[in-house]
C-alpha atoms as a PDB file:
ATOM      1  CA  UNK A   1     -28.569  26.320 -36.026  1.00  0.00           C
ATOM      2  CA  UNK A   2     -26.825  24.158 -33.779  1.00  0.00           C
ATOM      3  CA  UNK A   3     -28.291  21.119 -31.440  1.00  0.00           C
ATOM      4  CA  UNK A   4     -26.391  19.684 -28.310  1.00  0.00           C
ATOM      5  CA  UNK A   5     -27.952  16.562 -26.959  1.00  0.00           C
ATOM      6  CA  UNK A   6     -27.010  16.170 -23.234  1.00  0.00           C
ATOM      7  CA  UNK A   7     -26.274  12.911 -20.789  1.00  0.00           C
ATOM      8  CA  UNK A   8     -25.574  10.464 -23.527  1.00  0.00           C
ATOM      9  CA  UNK A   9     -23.721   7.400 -22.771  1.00  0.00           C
ATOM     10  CA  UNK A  10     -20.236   7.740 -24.060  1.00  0.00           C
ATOM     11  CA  UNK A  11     -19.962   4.970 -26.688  1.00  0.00           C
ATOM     12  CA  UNK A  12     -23.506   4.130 -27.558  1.00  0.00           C
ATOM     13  CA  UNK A  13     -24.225   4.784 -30.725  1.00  0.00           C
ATOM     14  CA  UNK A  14     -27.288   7.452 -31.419  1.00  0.00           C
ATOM     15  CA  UNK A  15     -29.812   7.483 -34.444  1.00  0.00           C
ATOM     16  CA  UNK A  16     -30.521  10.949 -35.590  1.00  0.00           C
ATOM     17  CA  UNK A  17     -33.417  12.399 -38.473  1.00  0.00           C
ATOM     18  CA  UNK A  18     -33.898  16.501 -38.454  1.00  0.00           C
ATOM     19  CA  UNK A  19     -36.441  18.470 -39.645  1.00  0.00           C
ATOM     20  CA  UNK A  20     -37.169  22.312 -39.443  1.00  0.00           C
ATOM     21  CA  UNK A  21     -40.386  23.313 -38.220  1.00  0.00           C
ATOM     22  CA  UNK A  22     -41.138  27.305 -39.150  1.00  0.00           C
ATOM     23  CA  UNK A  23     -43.944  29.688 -39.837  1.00  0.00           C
ATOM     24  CA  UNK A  24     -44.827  28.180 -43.299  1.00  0.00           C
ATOM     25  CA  UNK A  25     -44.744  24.503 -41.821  1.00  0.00           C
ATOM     26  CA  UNK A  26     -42.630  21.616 -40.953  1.00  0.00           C
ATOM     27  CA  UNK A  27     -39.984  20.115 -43.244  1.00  0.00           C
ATOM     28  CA  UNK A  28     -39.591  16.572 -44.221  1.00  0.00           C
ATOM     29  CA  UNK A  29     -37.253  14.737 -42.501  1.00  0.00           C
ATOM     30  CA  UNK A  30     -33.440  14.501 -42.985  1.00  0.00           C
ATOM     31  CA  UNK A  31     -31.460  11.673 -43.812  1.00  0.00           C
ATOM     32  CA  UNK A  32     -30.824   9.383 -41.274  1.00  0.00           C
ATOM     33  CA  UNK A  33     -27.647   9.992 -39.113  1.00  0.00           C
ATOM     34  CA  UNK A  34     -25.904   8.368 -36.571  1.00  0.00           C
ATOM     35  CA  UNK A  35     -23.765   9.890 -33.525  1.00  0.00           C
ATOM     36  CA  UNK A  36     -21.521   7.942 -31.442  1.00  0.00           C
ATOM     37  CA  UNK A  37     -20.446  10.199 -28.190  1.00  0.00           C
ATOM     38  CA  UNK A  38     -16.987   9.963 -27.197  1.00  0.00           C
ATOM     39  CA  UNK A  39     -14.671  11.458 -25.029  1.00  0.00           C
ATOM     40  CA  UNK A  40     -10.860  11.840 -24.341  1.00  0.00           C
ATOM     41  CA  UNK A  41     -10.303  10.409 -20.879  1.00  0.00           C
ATOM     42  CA  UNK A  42      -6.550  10.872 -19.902  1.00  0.00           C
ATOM     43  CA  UNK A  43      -5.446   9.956 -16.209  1.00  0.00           C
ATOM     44  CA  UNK A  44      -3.172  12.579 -14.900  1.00  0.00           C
ATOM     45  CA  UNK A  45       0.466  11.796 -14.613  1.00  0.00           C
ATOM     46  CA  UNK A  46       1.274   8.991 -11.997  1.00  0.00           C
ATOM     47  CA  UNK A  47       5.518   9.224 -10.777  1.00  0.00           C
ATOM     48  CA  UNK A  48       7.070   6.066 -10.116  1.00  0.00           C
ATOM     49  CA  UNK A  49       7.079   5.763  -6.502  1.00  0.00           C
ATOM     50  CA  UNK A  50       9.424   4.519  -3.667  1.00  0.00           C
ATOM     51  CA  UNK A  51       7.847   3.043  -0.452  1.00  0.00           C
ATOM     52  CA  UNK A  52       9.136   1.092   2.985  1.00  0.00           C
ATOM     53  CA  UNK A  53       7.871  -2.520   3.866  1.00  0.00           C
ATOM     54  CA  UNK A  54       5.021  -2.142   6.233  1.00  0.00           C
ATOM     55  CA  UNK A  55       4.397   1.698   5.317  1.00  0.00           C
ATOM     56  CA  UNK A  56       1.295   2.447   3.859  1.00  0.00           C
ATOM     57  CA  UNK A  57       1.316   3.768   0.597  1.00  0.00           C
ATOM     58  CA  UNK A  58      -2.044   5.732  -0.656  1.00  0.00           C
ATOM     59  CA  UNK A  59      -2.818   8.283  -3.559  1.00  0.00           C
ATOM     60  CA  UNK A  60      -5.765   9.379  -5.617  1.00  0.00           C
ATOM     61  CA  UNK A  61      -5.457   8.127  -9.371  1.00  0.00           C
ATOM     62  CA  UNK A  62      -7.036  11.597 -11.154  1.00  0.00           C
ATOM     63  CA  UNK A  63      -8.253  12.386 -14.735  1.00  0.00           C
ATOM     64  CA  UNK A  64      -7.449  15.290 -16.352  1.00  0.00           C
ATOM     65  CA  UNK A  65     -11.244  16.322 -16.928  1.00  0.00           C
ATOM     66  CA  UNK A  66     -12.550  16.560 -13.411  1.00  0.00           C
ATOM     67  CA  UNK A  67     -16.339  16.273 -14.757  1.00  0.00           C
ATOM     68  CA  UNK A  68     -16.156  13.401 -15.772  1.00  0.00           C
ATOM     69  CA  UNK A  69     -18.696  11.145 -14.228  1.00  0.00           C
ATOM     70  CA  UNK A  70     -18.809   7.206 -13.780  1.00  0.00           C
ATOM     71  CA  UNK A  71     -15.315   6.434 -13.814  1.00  0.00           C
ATOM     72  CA  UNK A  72     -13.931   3.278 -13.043  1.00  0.00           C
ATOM     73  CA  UNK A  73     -10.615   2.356 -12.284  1.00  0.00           C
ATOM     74  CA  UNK A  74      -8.690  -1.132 -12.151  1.00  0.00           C
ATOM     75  CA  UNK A  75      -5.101  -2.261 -12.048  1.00  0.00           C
ATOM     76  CA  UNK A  76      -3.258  -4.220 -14.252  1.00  0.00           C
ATOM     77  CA  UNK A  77      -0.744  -6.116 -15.695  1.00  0.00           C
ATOM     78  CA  UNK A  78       0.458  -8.026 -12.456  1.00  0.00           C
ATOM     79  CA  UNK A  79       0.045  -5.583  -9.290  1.00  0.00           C
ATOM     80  CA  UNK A  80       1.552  -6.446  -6.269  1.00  0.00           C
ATOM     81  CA  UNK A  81       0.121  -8.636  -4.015  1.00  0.00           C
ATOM     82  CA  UNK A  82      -2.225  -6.318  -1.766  1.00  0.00           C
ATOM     83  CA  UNK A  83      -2.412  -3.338  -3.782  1.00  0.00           C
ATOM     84  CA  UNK A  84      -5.662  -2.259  -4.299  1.00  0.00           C
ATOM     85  CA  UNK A  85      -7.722   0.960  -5.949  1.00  0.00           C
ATOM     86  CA  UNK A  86     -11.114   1.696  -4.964  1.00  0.00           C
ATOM     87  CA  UNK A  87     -13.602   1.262  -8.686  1.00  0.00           C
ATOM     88  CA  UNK A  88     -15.086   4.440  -7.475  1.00  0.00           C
ATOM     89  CA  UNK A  89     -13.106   6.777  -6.221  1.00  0.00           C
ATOM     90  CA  UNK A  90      -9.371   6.167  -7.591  1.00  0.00           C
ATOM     91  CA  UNK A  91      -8.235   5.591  -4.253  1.00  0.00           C
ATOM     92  CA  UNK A  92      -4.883   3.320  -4.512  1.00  0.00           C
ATOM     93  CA  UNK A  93      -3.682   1.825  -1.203  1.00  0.00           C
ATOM     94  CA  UNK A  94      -0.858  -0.830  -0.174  1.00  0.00           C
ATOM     95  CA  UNK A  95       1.121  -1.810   2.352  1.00  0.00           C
ATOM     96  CA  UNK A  96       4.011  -4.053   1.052  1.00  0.00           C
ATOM     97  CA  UNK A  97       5.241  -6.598   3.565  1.00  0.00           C
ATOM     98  CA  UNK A  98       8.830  -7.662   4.129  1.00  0.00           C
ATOM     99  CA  UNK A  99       8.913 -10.293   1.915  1.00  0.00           C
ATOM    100  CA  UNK A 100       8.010  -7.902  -0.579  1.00  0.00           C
ATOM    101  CA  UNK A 101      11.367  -5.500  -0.315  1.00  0.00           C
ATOM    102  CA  UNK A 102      14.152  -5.347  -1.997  1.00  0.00           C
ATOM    103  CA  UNK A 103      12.119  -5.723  -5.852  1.00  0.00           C
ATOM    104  CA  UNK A 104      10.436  -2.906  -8.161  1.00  0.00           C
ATOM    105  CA  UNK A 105       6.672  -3.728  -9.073  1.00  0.00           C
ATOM    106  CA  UNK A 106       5.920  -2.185 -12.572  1.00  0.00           C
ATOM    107  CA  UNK A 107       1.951  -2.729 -13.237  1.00  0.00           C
ATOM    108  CA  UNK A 108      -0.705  -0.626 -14.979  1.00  0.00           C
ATOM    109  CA  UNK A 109      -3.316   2.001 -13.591  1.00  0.00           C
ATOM    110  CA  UNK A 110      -6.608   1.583 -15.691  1.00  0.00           C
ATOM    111  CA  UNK A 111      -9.548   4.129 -16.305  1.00  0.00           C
ATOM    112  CA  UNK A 112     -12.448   3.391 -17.891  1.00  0.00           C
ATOM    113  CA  UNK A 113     -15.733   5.384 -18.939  1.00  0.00           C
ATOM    114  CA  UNK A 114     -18.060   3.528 -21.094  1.00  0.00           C
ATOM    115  CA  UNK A 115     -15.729   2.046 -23.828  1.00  0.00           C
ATOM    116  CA  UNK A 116     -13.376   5.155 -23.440  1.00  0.00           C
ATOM    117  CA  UNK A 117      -9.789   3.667 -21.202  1.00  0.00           C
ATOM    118  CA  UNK A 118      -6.456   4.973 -20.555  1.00  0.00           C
ATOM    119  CA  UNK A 119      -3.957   3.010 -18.635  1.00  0.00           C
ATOM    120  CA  UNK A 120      -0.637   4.481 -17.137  1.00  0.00           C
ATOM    121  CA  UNK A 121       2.173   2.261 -16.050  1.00  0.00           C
ATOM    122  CA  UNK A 122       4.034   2.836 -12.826  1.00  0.00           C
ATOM    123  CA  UNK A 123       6.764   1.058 -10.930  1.00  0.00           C
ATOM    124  CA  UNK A 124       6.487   1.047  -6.987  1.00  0.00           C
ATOM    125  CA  UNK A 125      10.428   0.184  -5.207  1.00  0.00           C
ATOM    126  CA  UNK A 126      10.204  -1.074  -1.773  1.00  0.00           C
ATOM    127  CA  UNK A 127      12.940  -0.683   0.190  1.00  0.00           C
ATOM    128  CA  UNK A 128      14.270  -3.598   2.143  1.00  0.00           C
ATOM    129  CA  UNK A 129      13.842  -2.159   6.271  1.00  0.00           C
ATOM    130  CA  UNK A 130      12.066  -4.581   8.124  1.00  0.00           C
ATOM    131  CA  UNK A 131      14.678  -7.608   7.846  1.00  0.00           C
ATOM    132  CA  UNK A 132      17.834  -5.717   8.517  1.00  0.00           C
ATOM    133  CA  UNK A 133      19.099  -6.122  12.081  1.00  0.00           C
ATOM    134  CA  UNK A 134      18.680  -3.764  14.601  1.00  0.00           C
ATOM    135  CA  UNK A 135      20.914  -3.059  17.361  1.00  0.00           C
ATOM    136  CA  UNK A 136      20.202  -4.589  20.482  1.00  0.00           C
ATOM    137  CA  UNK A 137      21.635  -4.427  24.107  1.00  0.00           C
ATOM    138  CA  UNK A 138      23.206  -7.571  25.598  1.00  0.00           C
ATOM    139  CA  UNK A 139      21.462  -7.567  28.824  1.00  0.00           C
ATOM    140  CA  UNK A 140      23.792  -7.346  31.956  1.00  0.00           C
ATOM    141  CA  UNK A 141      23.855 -11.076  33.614  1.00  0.00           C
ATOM    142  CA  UNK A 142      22.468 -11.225  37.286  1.00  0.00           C
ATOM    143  CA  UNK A 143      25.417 -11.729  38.956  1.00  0.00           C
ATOM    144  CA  UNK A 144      25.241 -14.814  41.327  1.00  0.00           C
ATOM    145  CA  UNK A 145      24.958 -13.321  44.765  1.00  0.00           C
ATOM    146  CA  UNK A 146      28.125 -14.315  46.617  1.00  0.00           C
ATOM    147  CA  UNK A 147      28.633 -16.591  48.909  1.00  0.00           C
ATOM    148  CA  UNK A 148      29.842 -15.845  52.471  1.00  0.00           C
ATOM    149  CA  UNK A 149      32.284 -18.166  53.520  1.00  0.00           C
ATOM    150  CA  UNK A 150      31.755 -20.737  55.790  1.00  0.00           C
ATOM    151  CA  UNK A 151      33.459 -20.164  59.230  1.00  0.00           C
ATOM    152  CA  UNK A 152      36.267 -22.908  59.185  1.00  0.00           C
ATOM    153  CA  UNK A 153      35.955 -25.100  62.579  1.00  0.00           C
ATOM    154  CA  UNK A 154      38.582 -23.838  64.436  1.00  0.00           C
ATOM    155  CA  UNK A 155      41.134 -26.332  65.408  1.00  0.00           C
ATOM    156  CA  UNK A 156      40.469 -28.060  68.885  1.00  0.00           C
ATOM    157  CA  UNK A 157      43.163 -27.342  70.688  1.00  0.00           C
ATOM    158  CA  UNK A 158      45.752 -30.272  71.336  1.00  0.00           C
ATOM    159  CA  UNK A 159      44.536 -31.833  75.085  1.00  0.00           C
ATOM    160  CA  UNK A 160      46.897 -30.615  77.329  1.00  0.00           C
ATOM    161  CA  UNK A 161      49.095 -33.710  78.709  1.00  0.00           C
ATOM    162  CA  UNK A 162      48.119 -34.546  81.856  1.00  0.00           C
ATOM    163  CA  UNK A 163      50.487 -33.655  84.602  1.00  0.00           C
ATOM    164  CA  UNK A 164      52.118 -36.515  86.063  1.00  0.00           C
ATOM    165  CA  UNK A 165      51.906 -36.866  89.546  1.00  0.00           C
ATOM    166  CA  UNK A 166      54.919 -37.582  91.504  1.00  0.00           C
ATOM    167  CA  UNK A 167      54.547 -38.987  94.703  1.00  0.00           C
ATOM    168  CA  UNK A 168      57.519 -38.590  96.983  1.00  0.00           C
ATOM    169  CA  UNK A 169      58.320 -40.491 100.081  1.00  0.00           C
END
């Protein structure tokens, strides 16, 4: 005869007697026995990841038993500044900024059910795009609108001499 006990809490420890109960009566009791529920909680691979500055980087942390109920998950081990996971759901999210390019971020993924964990480490590479130069057009200068030129006085003409006058007589 077999007996399965259902929604324990994973690491609690459980105090068990057993006795038979038939036609010709009930049994005395067993021995006292204790059961301590455990399970094996393994997070599903996580690959090391590459990611742009100010991209958004997002993925669901999974176990590999999907009935598992009560999860929580964590980071650890130094995470970047702004990563986060959701306790709940597994729900990792960050959006490295550009002082954050150009390194590699190795930190740990943490799962927890009771006082069952698994951790998985993973290393995040941002690539270095928001500081590099782009190319820009030199704007055209206005040009200065030109000038007409000023009319030069034209030159007075030289007074005529006067005519002398002769007189005869």
């Amino acid at each position: 005869t077999t007996y399965s006990h259902t929604g324990l809490t994973t690491g609690t420890v459980y105090t068990y007697k057993v006795s038979t109960i038939n036609s010709v009566g009930t049994s005395s009791a067993s021995n006292e026995v204790t059961a301590t529920p455990s399970i094996t909680l393994k997070l599903n691979k996580i690959e090391n990841l590459t990611i742009d500055e100010g991209k958004l980087l997002s993925f669901i942390v999974k176990v590999t038993d999907s009935s598992l109920n009560d999860l929580v998950y964590s980071l650890d081990k130094n995470p970047p500044t702004g990563a986060k996971i959701n306790t709940n759901t597994g729900l990792f999210s960050w959006t490295p900024t550009n002082l954050q390019g150009t390194k590699s971020y190795t930190f740990d993924i943490v799962v927890k059910q009771g006082s069952a964990t698994d951790r998985q480490s993973i290393t995040i590479t941002v690539n270095d795009v928001l500081n590099t130069p782009e190319p820009t057009t030199t704007p055209k200068s206005t040009p200065e609108p030109t000038k007409s030129p000023e009319p030069s006085p034209e030159p007075s003409p030289e007074p005529s001499p006067e005519p002398t006058k002769t007189s005869t007589l």
